[in-house]
PDB file of N, CA and C in Angstrom:
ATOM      1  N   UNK A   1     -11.058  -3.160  -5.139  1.00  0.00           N
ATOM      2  CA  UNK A   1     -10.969  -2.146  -6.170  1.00  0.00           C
ATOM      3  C   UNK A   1     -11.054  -0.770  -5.523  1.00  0.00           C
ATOM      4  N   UNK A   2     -10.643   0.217  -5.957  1.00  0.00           N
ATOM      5  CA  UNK A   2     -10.387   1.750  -5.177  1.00  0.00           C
ATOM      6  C   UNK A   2     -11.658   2.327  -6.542  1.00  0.00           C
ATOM      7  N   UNK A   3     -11.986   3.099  -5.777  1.00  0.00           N
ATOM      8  CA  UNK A   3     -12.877   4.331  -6.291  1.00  0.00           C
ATOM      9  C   UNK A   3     -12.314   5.456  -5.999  1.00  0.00           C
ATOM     10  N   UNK A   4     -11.319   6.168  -7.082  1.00  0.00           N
ATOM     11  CA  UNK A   4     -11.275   7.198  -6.526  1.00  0.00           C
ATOM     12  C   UNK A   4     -12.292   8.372  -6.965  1.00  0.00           C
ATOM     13  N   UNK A   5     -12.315   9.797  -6.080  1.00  0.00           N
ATOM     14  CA  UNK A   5     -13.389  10.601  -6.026  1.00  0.00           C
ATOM     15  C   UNK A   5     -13.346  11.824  -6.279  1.00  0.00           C
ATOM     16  N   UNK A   6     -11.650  11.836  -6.889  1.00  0.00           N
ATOM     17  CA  UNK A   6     -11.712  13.129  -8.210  1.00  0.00           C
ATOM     18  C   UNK A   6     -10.316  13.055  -7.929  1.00  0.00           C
ATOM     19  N   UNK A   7     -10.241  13.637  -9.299  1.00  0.00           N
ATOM     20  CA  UNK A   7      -8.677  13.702 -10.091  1.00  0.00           C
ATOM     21  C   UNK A   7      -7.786  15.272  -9.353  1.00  0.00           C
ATOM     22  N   UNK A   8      -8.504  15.072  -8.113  1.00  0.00           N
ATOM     23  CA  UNK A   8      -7.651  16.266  -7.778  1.00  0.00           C
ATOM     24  C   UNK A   8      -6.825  16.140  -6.545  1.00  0.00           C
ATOM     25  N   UNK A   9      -5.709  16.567  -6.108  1.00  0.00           N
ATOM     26  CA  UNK A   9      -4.578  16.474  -5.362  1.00  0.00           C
ATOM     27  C   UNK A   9      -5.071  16.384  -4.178  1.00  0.00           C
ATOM     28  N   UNK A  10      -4.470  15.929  -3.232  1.00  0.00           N
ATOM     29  CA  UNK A  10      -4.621  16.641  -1.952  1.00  0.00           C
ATOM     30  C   UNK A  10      -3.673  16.496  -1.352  1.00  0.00           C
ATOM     31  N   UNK A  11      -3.116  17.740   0.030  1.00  0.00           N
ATOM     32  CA  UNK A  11      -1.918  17.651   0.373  1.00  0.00           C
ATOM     33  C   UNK A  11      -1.919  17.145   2.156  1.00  0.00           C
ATOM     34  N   UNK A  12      -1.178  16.837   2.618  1.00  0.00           N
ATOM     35  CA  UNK A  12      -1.594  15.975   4.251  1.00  0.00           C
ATOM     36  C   UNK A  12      -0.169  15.884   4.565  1.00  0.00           C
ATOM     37  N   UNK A  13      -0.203  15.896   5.681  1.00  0.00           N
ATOM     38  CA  UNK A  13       1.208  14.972   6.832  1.00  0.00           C
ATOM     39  C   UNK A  13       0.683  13.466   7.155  1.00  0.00           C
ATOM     40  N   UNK A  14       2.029  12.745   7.121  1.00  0.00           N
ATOM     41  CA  UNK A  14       1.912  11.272   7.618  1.00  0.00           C
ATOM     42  C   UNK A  14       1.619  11.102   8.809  1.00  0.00           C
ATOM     43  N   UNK A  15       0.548  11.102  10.213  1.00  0.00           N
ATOM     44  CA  UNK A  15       0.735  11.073  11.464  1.00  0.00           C
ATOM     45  C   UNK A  15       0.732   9.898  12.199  1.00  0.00           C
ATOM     46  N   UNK A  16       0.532   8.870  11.357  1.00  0.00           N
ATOM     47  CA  UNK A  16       0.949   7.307  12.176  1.00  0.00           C
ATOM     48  C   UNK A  16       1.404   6.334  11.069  1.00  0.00           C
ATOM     49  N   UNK A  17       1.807   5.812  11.002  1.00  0.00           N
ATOM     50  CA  UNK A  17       2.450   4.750  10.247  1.00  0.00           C
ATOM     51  C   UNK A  17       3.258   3.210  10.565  1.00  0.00           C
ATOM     52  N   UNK A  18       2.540   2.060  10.812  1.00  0.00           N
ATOM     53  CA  UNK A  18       3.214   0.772  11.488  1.00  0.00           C
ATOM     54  C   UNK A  18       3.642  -0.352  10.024  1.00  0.00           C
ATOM     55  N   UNK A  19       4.476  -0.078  10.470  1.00  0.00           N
ATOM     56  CA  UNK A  19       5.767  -0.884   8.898  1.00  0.00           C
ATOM     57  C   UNK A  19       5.142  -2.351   9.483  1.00  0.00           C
ATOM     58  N   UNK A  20       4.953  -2.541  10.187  1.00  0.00           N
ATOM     59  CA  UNK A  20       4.860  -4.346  10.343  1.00  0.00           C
ATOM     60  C   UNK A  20       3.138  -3.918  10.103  1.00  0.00           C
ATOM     61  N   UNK A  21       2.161  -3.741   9.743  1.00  0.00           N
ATOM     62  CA  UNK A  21       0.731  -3.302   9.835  1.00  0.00           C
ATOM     63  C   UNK A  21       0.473  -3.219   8.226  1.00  0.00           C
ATOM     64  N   UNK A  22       1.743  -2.426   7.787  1.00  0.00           N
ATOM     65  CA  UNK A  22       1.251  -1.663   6.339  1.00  0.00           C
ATOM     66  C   UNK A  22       0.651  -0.419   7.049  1.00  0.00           C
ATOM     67  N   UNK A  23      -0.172  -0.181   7.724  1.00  0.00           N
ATOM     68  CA  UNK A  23      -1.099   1.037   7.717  1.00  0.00           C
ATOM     69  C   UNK A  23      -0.416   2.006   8.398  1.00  0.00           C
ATOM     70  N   UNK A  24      -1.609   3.484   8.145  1.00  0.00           N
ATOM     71  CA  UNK A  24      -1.589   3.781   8.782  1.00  0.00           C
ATOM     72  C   UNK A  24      -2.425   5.358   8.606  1.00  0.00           C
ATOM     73  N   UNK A  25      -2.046   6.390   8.945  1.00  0.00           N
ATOM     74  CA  UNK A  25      -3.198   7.711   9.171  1.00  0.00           C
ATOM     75  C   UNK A  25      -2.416   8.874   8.032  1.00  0.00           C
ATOM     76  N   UNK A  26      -3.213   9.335   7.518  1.00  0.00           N
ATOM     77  CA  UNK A  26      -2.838  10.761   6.392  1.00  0.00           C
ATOM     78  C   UNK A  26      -3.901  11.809   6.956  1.00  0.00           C
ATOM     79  N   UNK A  27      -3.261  12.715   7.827  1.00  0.00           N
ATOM     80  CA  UNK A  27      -3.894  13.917   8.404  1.00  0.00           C
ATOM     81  C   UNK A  27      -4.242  15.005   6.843  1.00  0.00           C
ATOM     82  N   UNK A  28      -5.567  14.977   5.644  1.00  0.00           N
ATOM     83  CA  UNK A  28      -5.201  15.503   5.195  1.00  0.00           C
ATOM     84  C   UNK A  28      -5.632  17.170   5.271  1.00  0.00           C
ATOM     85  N   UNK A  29      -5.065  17.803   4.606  1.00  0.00           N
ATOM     86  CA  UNK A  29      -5.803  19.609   4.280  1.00  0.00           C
ATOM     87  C   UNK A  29      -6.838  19.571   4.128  1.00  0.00           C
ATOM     88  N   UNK A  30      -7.888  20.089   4.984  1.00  0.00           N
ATOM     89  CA  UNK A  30      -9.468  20.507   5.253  1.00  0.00           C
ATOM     90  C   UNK A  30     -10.354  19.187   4.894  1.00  0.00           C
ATOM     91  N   UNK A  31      -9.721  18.124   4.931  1.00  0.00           N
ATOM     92  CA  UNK A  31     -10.531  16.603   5.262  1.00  0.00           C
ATOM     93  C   UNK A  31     -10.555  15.744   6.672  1.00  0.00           C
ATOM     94  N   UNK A  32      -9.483  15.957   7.209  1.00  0.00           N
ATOM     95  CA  UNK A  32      -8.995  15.550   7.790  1.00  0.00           C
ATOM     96  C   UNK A  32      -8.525  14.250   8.083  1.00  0.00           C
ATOM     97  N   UNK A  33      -8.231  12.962   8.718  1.00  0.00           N
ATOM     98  CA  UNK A  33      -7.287  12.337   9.012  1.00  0.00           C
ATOM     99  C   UNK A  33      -8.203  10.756   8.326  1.00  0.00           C
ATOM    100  N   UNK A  34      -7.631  10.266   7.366  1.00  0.00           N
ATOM    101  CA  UNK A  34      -7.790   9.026   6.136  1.00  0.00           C
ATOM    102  C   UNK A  34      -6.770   8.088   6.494  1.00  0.00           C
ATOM    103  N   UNK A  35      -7.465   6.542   6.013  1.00  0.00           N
ATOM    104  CA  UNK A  35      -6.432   5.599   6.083  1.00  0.00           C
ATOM    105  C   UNK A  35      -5.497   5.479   5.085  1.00  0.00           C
ATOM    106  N   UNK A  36      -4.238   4.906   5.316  1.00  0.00           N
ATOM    107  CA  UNK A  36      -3.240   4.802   4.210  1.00  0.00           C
ATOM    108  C   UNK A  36      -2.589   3.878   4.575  1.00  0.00           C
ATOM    109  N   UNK A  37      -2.533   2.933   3.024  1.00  0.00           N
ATOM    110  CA  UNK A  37      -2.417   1.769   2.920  1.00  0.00           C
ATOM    111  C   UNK A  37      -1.176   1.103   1.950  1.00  0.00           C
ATOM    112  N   UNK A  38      -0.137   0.968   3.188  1.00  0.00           N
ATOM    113  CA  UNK A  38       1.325   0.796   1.950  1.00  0.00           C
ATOM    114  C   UNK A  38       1.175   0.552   0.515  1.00  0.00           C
ATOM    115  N   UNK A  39       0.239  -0.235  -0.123  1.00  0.00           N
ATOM    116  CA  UNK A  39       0.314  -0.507  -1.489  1.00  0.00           C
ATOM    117  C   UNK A  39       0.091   0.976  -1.902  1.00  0.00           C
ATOM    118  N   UNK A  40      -0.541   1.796  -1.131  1.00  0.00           N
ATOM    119  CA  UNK A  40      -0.725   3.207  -1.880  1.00  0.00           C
ATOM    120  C   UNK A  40       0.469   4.450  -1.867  1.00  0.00           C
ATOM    121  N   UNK A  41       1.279   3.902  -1.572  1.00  0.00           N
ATOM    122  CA  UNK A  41       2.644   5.133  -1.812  1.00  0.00           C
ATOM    123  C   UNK A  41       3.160   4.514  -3.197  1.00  0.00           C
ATOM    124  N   UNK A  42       3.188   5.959  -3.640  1.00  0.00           N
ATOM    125  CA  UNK A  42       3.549   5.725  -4.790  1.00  0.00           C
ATOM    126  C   UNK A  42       4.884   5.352  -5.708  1.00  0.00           C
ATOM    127  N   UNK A  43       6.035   5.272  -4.510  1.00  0.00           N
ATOM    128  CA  UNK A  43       7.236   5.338  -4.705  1.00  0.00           C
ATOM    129  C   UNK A  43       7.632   3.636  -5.165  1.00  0.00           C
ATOM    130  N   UNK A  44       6.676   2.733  -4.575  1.00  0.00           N
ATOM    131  CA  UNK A  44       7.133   1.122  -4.093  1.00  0.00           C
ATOM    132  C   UNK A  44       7.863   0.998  -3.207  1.00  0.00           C
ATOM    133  N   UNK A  45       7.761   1.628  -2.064  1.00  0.00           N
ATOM    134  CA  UNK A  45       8.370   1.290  -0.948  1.00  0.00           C
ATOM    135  C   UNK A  45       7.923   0.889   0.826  1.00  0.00           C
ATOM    136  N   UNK A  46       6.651   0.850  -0.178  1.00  0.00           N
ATOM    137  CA  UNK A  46       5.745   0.399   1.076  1.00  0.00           C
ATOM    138  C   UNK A  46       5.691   0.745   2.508  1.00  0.00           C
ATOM    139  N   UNK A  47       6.479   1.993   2.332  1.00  0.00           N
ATOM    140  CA  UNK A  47       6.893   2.695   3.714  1.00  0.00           C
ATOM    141  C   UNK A  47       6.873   3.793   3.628  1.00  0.00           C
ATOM    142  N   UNK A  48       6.633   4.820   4.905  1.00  0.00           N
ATOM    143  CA  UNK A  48       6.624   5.698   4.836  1.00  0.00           C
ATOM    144  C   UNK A  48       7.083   6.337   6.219  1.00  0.00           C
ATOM    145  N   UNK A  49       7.544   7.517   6.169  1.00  0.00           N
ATOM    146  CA  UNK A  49       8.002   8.044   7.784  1.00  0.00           C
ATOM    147  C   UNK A  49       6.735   9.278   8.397  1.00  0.00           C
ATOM    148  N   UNK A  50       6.555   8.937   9.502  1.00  0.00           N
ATOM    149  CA  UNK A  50       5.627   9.877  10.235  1.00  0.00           C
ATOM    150  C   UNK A  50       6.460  10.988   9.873  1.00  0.00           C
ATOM    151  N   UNK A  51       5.360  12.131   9.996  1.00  0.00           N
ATOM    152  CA  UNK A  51       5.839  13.207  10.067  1.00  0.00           C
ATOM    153  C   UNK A  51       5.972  14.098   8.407  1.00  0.00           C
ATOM    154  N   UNK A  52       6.657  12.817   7.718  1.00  0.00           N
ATOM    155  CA  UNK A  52       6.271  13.481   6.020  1.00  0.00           C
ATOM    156  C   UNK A  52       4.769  13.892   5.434  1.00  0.00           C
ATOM    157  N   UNK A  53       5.419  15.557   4.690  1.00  0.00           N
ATOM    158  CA  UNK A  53       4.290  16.092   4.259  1.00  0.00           C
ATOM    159  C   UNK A  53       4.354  15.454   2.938  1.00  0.00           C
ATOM    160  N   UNK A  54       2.841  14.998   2.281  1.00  0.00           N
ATOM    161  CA  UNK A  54       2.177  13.925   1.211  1.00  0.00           C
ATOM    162  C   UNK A  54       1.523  14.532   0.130  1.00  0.00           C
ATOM    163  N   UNK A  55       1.421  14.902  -0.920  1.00  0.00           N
ATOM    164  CA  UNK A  55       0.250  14.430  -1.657  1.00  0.00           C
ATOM    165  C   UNK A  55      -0.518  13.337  -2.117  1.00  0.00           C
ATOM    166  N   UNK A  56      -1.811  13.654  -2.098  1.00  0.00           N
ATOM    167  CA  UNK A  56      -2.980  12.484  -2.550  1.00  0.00           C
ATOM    168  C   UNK A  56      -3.864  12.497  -3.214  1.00  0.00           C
ATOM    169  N   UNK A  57      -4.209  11.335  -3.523  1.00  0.00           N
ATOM    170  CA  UNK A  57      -5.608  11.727  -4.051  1.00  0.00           C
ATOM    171  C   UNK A  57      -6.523  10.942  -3.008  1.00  0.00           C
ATOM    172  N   UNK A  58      -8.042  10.993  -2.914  1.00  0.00           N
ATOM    173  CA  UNK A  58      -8.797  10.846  -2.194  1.00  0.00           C
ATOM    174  C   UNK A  58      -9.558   9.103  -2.565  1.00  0.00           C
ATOM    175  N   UNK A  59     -10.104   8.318  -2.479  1.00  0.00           N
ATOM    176  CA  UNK A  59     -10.914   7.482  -3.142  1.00  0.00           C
ATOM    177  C   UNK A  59     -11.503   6.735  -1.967  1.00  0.00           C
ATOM    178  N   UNK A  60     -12.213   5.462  -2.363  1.00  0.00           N
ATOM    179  CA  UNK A  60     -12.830   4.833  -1.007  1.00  0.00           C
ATOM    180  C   UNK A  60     -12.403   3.418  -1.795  1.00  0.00           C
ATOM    181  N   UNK A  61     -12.130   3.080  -0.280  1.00  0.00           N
ATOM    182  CA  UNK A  61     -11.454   1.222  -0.789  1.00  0.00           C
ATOM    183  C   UNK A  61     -11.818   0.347   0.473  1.00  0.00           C
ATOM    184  N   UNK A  62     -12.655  -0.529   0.199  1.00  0.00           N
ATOM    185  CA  UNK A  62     -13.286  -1.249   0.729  1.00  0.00           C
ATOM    186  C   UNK A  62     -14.035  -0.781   1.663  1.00  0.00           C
ATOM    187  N   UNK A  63     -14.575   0.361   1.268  1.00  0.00           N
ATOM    188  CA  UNK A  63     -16.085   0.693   2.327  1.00  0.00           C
ATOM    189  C   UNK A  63     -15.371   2.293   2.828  1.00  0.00           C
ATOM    190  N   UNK A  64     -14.353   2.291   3.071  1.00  0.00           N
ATOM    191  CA  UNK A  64     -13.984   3.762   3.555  1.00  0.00           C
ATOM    192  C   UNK A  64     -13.153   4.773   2.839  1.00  0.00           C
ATOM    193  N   UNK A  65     -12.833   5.978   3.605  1.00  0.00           N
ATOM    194  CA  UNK A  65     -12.016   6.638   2.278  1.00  0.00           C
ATOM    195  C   UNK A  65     -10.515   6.454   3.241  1.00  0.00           C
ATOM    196  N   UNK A  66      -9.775   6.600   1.669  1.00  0.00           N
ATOM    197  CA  UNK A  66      -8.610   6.059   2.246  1.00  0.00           C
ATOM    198  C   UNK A  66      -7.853   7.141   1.018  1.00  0.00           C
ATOM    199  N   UNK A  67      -6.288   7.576   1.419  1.00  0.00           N
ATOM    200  CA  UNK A  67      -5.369   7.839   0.469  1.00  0.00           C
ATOM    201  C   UNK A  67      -4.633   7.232  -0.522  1.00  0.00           C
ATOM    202  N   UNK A  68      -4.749   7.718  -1.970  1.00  0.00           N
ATOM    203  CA  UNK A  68      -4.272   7.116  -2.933  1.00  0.00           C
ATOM    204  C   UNK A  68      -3.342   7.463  -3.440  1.00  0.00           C
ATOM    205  N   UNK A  69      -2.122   6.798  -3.961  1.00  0.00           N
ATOM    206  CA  UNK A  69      -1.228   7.297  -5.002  1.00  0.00           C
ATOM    207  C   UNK A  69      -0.310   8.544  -3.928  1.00  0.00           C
ATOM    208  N   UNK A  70       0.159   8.053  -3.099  1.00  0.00           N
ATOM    209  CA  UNK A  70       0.428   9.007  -1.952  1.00  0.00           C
ATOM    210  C   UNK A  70       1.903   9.031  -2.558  1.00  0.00           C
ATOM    211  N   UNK A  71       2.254  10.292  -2.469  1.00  0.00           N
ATOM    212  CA  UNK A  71       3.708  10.577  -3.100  1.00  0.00           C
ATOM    213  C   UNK A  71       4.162  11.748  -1.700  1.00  0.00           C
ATOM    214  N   UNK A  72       5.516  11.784  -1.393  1.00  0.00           N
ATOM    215  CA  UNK A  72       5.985  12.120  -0.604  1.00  0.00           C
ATOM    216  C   UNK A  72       6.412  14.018  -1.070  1.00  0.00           C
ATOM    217  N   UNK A  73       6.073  14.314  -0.841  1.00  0.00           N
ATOM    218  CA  UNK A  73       6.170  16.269  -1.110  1.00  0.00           C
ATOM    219  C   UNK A  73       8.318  16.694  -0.509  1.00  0.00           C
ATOM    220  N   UNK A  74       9.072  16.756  -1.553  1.00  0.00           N
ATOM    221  CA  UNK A  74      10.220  17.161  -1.090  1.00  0.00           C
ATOM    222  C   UNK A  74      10.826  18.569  -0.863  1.00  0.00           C
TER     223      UNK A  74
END
């Protein structure tokens, strides 16, 4: 289950991402660098490209904080 830890945005770059893993790193704005977890892009595409700038939201899922609802910033 995700907890997230407020209804408010946050914006980040993608800086690692392994398609065969699912995972991977969301460098975000003045938090700094969270796990991200393919089920959490919000598009259904379970992928994502390094280097894309993100919005998020923040929450903790299974013990750590991780990025939620990650949508790709165009």
């Amino acid at each position: 289950m995700n907890v997230v830890h407020s209804l408010r945005r946050h914006t980040g770059v993608v800086s690692t991402f392994d398609n065969d893993a699912g995972l991977g790193i969301v460098d975000v704005d003045g938090h700094g660098p969270v796990t991200l977890h393919c089920v959490s892009i919000a598009d259904g595409s379970r992928s994502i490209a390094v280097g894309t700038r993100v919005r998020c939201r923040l929450g903790e899922r299974l013990g750590s904080l991780e990025a939620l609802e990650v949508e790709a910033i165009h």
